[in-house]
C-alpha atoms as a PDB file:
ATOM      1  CA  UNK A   1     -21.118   1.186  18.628  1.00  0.00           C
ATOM      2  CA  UNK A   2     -19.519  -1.487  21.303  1.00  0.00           C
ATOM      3  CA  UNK A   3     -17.373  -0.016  23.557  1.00  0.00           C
ATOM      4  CA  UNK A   4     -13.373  -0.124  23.868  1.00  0.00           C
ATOM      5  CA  UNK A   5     -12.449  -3.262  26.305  1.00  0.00           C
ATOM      6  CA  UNK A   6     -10.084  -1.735  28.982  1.00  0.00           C
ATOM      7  CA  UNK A   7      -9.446  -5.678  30.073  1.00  0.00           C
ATOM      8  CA  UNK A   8      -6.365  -7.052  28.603  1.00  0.00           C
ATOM      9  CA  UNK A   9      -7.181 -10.510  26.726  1.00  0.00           C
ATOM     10  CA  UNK A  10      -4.691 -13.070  25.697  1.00  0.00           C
ATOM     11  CA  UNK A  11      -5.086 -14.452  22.115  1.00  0.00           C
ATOM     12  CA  UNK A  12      -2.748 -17.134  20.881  1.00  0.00           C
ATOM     13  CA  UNK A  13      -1.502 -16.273  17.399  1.00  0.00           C
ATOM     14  CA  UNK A  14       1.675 -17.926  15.573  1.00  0.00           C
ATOM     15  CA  UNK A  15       4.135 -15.143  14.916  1.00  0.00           C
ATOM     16  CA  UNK A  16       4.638 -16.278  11.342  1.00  0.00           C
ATOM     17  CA  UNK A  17       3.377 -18.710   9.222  1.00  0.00           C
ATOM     18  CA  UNK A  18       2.846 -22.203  11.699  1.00  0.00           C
ATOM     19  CA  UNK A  19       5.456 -24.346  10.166  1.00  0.00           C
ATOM     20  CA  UNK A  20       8.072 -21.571  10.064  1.00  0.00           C
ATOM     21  CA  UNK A  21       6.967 -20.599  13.704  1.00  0.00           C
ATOM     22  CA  UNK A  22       8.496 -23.909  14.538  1.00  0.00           C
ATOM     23  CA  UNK A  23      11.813 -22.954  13.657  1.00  0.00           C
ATOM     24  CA  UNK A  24      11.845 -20.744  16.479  1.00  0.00           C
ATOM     25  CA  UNK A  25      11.767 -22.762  19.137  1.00  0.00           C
ATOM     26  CA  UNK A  26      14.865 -24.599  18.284  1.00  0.00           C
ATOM     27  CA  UNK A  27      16.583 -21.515  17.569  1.00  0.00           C
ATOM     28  CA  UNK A  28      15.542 -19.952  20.555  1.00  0.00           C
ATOM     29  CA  UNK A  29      17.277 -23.028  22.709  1.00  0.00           C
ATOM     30  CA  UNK A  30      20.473 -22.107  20.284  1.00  0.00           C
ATOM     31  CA  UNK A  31      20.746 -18.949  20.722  1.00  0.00           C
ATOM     32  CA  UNK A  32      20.697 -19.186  24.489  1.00  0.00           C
ATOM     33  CA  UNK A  33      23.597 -21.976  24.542  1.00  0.00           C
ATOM     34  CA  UNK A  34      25.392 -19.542  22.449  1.00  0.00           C
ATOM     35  CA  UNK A  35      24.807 -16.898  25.070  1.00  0.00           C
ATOM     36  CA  UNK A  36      25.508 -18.897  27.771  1.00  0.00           C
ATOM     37  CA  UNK A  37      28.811 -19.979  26.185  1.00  0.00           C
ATOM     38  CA  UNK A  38      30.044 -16.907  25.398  1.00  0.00           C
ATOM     39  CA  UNK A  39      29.462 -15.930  29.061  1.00  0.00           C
ATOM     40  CA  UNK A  40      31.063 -18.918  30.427  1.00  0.00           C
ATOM     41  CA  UNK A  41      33.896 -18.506  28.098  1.00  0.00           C
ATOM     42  CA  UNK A  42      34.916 -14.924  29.222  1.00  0.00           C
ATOM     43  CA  UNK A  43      33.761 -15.598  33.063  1.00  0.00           C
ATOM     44  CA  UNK A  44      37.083 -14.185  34.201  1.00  0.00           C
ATOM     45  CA  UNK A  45      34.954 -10.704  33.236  1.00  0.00           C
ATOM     46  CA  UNK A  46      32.278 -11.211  34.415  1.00  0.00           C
ATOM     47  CA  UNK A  47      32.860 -11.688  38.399  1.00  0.00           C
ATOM     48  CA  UNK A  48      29.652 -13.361  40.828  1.00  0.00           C
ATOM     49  CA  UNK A  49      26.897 -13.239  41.075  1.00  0.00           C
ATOM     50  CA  UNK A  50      26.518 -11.251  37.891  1.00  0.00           C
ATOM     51  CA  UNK A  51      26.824 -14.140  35.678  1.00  0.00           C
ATOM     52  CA  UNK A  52      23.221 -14.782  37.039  1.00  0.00           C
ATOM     53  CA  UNK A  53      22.088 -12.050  35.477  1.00  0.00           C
ATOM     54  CA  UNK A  54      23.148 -14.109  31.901  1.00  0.00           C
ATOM     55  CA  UNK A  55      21.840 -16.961  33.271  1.00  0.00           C
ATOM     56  CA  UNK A  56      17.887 -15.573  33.543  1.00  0.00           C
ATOM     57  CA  UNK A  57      18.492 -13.517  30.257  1.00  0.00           C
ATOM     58  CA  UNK A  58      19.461 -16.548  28.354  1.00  0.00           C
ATOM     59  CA  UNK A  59      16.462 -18.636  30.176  1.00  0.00           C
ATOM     60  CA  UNK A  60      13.985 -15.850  29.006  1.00  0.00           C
ATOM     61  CA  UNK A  61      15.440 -15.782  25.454  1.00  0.00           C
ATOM     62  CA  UNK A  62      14.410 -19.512  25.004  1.00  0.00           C
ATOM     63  CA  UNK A  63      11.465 -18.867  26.319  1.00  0.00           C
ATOM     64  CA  UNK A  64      10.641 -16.187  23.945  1.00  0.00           C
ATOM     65  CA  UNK A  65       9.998 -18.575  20.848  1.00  0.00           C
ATOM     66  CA  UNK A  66       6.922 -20.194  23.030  1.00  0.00           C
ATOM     67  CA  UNK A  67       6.149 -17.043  24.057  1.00  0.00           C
ATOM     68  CA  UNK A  68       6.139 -15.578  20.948  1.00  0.00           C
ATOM     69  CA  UNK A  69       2.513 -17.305  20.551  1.00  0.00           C
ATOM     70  CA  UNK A  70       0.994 -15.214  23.220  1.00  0.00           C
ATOM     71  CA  UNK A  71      -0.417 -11.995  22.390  1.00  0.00           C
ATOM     72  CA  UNK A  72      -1.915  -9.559  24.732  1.00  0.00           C
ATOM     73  CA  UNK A  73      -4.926  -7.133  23.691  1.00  0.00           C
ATOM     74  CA  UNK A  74      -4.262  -3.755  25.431  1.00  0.00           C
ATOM     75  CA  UNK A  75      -6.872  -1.772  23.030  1.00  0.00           C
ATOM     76  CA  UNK A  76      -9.577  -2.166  20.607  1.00  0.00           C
ATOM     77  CA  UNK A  77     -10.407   0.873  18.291  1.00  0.00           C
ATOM     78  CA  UNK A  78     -12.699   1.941  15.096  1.00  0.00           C
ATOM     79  CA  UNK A  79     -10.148   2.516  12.162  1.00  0.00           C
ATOM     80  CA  UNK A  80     -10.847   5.107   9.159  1.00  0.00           C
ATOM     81  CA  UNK A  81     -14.000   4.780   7.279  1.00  0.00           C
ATOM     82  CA  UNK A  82     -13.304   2.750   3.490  1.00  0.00           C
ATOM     83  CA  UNK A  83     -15.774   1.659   0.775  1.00  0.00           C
ATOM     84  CA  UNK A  84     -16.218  -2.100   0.556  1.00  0.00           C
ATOM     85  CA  UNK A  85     -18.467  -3.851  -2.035  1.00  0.00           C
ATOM     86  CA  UNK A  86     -21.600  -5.258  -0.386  1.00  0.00           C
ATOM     87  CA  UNK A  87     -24.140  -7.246  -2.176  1.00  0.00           C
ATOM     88  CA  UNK A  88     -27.970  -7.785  -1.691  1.00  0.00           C
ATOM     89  CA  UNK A  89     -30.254  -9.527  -3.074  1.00  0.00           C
ATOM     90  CA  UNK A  90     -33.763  -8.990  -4.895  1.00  0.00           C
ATOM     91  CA  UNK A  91     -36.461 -11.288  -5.842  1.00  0.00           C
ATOM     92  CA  UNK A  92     -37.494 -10.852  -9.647  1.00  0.00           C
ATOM     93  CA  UNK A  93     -40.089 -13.695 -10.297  1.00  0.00           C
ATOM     94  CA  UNK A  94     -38.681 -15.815  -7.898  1.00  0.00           C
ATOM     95  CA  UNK A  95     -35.164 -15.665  -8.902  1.00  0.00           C
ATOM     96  CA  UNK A  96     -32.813 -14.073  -7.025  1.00  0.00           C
ATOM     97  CA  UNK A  97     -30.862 -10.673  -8.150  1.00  0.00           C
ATOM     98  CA  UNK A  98     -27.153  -9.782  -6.822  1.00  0.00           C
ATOM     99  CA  UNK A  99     -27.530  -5.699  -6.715  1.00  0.00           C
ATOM    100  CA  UNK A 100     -24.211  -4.395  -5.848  1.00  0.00           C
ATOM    101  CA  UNK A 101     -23.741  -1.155  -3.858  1.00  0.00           C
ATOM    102  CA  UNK A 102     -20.540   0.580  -2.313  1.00  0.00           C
ATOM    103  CA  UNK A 103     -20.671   0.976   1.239  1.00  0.00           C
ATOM    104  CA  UNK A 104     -18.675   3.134   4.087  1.00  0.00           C
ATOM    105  CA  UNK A 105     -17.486   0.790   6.965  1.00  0.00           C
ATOM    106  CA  UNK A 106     -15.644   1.202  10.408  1.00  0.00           C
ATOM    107  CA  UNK A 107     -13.230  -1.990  10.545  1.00  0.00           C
ATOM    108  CA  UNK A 108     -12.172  -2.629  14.360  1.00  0.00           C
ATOM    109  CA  UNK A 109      -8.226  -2.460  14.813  1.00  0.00           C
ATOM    110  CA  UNK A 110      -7.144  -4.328  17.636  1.00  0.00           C
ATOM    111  CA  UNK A 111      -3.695  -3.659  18.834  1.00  0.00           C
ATOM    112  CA  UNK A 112      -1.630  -6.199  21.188  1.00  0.00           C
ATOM    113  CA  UNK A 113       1.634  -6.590  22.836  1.00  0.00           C
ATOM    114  CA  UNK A 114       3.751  -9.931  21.909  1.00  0.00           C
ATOM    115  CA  UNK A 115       5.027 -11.538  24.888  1.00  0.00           C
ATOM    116  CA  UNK A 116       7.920 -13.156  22.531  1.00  0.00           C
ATOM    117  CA  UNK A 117       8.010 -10.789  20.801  1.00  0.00           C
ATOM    118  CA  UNK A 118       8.238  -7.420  22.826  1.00  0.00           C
ATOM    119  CA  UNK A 119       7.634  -8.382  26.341  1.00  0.00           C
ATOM    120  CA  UNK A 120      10.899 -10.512  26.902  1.00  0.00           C
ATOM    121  CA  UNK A 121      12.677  -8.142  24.594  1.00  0.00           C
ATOM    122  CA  UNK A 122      12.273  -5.732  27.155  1.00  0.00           C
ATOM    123  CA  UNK A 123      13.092  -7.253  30.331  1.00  0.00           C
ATOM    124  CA  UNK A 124      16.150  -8.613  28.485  1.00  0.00           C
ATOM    125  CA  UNK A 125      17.293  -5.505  27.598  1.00  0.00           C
ATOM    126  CA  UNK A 126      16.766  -4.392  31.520  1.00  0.00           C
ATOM    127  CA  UNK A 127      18.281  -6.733  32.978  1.00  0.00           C
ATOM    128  CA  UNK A 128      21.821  -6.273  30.587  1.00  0.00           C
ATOM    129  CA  UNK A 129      21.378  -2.396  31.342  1.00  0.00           C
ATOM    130  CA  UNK A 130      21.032  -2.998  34.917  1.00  0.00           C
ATOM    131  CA  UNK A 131      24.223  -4.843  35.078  1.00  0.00           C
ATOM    132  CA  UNK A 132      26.165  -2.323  33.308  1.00  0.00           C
ATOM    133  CA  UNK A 133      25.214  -0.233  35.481  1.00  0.00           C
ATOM    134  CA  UNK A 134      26.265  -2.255  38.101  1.00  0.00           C
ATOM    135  CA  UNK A 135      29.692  -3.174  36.949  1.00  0.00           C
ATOM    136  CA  UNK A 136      30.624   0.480  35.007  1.00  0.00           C
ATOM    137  CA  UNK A 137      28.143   2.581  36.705  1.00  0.00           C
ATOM    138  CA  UNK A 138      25.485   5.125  36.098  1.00  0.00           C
ATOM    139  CA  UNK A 139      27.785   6.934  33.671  1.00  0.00           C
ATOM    140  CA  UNK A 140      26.083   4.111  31.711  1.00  0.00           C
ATOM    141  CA  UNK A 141      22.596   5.614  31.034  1.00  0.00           C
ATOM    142  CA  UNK A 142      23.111   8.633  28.590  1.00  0.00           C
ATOM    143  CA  UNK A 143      25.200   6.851  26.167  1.00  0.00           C
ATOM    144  CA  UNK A 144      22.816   4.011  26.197  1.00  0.00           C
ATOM    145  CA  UNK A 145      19.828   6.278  25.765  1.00  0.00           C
ATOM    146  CA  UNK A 146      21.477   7.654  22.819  1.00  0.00           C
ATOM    147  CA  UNK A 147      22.222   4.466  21.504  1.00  0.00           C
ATOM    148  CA  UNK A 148      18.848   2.779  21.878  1.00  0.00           C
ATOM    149  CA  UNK A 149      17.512   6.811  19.952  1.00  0.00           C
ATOM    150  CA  UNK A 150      19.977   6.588  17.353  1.00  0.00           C
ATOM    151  CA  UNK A 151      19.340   2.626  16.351  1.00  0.00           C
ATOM    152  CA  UNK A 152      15.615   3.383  16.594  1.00  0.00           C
ATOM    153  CA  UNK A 153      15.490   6.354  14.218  1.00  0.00           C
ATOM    154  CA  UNK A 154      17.652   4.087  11.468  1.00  0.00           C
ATOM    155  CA  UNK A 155      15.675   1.063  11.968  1.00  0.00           C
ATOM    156  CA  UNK A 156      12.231   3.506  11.582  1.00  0.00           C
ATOM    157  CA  UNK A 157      13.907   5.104   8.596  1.00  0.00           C
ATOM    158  CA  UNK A 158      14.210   1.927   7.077  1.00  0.00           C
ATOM    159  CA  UNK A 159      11.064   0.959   7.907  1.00  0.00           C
ATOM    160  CA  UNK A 160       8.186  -0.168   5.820  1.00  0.00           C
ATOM    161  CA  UNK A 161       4.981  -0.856   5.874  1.00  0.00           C
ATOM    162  CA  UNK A 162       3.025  -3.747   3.681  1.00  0.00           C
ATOM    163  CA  UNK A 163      -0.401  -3.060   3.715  1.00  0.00           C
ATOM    164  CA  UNK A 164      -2.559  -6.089   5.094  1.00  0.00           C
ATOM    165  CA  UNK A 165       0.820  -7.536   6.291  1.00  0.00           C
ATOM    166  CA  UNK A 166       2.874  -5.947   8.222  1.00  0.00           C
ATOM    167  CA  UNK A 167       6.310  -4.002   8.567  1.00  0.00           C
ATOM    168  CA  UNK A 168       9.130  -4.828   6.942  1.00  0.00           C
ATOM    169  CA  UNK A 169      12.921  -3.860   7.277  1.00  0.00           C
ATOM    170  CA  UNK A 170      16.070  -5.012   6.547  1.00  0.00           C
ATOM    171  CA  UNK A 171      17.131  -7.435   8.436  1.00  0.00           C
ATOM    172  CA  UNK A 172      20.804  -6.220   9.259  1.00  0.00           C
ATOM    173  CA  UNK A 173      20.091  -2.799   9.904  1.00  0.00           C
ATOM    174  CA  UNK A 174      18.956  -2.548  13.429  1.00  0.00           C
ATOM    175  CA  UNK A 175      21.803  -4.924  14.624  1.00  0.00           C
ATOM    176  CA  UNK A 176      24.931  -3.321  12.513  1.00  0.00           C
ATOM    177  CA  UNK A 177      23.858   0.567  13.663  1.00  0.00           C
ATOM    178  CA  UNK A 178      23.352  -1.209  17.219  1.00  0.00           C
ATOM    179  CA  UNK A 179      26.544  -2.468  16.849  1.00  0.00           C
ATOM    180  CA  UNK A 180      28.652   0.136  15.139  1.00  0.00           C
ATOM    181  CA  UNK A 181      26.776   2.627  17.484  1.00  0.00           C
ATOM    182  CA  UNK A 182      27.612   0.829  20.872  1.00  0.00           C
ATOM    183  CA  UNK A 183      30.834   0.440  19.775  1.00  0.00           C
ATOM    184  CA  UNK A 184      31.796   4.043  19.369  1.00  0.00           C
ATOM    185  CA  UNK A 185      30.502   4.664  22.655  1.00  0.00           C
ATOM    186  CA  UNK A 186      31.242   1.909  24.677  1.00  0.00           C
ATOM    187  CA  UNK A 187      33.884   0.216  22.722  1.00  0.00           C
ATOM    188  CA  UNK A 188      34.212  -3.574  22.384  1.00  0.00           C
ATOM    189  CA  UNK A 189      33.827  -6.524  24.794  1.00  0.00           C
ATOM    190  CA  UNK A 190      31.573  -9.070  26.972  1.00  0.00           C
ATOM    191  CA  UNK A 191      29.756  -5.800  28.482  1.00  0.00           C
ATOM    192  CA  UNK A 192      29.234  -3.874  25.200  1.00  0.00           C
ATOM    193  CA  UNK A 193      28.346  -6.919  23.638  1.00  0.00           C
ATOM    194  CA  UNK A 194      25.234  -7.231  26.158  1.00  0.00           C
ATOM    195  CA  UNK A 195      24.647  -3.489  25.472  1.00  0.00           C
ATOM    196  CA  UNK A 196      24.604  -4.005  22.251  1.00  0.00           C
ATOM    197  CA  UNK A 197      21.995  -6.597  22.330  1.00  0.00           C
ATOM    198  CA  UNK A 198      19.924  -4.327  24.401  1.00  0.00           C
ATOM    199  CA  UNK A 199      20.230  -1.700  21.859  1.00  0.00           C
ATOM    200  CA  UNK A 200      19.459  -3.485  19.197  1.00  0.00           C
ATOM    201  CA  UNK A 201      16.568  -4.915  20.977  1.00  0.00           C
ATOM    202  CA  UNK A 202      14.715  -1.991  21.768  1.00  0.00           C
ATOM    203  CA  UNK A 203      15.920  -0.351  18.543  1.00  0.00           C
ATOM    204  CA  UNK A 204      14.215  -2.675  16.528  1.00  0.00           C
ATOM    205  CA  UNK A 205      11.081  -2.862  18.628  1.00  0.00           C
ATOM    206  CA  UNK A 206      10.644   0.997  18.941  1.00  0.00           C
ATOM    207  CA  UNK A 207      11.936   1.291  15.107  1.00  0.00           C
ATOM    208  CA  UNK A 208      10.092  -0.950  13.030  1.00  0.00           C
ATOM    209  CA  UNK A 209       7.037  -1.158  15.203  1.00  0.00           C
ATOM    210  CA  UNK A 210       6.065   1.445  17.756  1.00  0.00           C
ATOM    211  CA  UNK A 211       7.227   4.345  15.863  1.00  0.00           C
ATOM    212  CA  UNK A 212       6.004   2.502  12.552  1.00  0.00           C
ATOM    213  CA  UNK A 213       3.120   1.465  13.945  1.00  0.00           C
ATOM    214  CA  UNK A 214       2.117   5.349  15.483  1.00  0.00           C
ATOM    215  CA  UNK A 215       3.030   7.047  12.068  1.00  0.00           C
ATOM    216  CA  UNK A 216       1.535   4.818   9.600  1.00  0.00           C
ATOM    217  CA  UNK A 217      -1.273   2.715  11.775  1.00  0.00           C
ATOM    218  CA  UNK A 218      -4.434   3.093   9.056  1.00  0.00           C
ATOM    219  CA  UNK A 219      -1.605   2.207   6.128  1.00  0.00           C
ATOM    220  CA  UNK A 220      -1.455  -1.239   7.429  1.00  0.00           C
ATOM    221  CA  UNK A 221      -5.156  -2.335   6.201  1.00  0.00           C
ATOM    222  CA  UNK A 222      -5.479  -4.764   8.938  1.00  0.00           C
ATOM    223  CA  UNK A 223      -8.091  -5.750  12.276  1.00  0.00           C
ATOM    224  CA  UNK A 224      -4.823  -6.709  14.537  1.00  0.00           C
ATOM    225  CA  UNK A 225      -1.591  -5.103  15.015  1.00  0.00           C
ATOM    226  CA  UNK A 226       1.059  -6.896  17.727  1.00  0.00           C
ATOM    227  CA  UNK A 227       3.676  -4.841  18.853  1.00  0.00           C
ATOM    228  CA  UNK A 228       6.298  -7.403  18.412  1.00  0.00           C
ATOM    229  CA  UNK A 229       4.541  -9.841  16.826  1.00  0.00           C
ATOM    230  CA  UNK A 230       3.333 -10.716  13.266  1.00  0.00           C
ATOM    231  CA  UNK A 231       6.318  -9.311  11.043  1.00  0.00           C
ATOM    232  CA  UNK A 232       8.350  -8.163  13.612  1.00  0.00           C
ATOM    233  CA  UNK A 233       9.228 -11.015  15.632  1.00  0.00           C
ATOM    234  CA  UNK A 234      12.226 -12.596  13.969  1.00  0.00           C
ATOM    235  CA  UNK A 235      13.521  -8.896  13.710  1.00  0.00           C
ATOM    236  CA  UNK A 236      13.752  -7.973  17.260  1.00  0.00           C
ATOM    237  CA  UNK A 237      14.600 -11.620  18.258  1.00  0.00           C
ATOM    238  CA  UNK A 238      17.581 -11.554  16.287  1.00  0.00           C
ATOM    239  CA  UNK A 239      18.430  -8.096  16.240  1.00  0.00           C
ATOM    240  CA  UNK A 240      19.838  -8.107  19.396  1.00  0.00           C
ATOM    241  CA  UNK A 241      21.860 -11.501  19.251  1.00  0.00           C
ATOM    242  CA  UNK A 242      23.451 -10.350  16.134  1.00  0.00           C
ATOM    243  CA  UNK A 243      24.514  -7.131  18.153  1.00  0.00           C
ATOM    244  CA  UNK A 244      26.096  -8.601  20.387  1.00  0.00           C
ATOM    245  CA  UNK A 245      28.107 -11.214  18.234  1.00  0.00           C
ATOM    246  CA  UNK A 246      29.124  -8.249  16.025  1.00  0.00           C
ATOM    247  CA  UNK A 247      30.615  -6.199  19.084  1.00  0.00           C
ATOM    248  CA  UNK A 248      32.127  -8.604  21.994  1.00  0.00           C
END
């Protein structure tokens, strides 16, 4: 049996299929200009430098469509055991005879992280926590912890997996409970609306995939699993934007 690889590897893989993949880099340019906008129109809230926080948030999101191609192996493991239909052959007179036998076989599972797809995600998210908790203070944390929890159960709830696929969920879910959750707590406004894209970020991502991913890993029928990637992409990319539009 090979070993595990402990290395990480890169391996470039389009997120969807390659000519809808191409819609995201556009969109990823748009949605930043949106972002930036919105900033620049409510600047009078947002006092320096802290509007550079935006800035490299909305740089990273339109990077994330590129990105999004990138895929880095953390882990390579044997899945469950399943029957598959192998076929040899015999020699009768010359001829050759298909004999058909079932057979148990290990397929290898290798499991990535999306750099579009979960990697930027992330630091977004980070860097719109950090500066709420910059301009409102660590009071910040527990509501957003609960937020990010409560969005992440929903979105796993909703959650499905495709076998040979990936993980489906409706697309509107993680962004209205990310909304209507941040909201409540936070109420509405530049600031909640960049909580509310972190929430519905990470929501999405721990959601529909981690969570998904942990529970129902040998349902998926596949050799590669991206956290963030194939499936799951457009859902945490846009998760978050809608969030925000839906609470500032």
């Amino acid at each position: 049996m090979e070993p595990s690889r402990s290395v990480p590897r890169l391996l470039i893989h389009p997120p969807t299929h390659p000519l809808l993949s191409l819609l995201y880099v556009p969109l990823g340019f748009l949605i930043a200009l949106v972002l930036a906008y919105i900033v620049g129109f409510t600047a009078n809230r947002l006092p320096h430098p802290y509007d550079y926080y935006v800035i490299l948030a909305s740089t990273l999101i339109a990077l994330s469509p590129i990105l999004s191609y990138v895929n880095v192996i953390v882990k390579e493991l044997e899945s469950s055991e399943e029957l598959v239909l192998a076929v040899e052959y015999v020699s009768l007179y010359g001829i050759p005879v298909p004999i058909p036998a079932l057979v148990k076989q290990r397929r290898k599972l290798i499991i990535a992280v999306n750099l579009g797809g979960a990697a930027i995600p992330v630091i977004v998210s980070l860097i719109f926590l950090k500066l709420a908790i910059d301009l409102l203070g660590l009071g910040v944390i527990v509501p957003y912890l609960i937020a990010v929890m409560i969005t992440s159960i929903v979105t796993f709830w909703f959650s499905r997996v495709i076998p040979g696929v990936g993980i489906a969920v409706p697309a509107l879910i993680p962004p209205l409970t990310a909304a209507m959750v941040v909201s409540f707590l936070f109420g509405v406004g530049l600031i909640p609306g960049l909580l509310a894209y972190s929430v519905g970020s990470l929501g999405s991502l721990l959601g529909a995939d981690v969570f998904r991913l942990l529970k129902d890993l040998d349902k998926l029928k596949t050799g590669f699993a991206s956290i963030g990637g194939v499936g799951v992409f457009d859902g945490i990319f846009l998760s978050g934007f809608l969030a925000l539009l839906l609470t500032i």
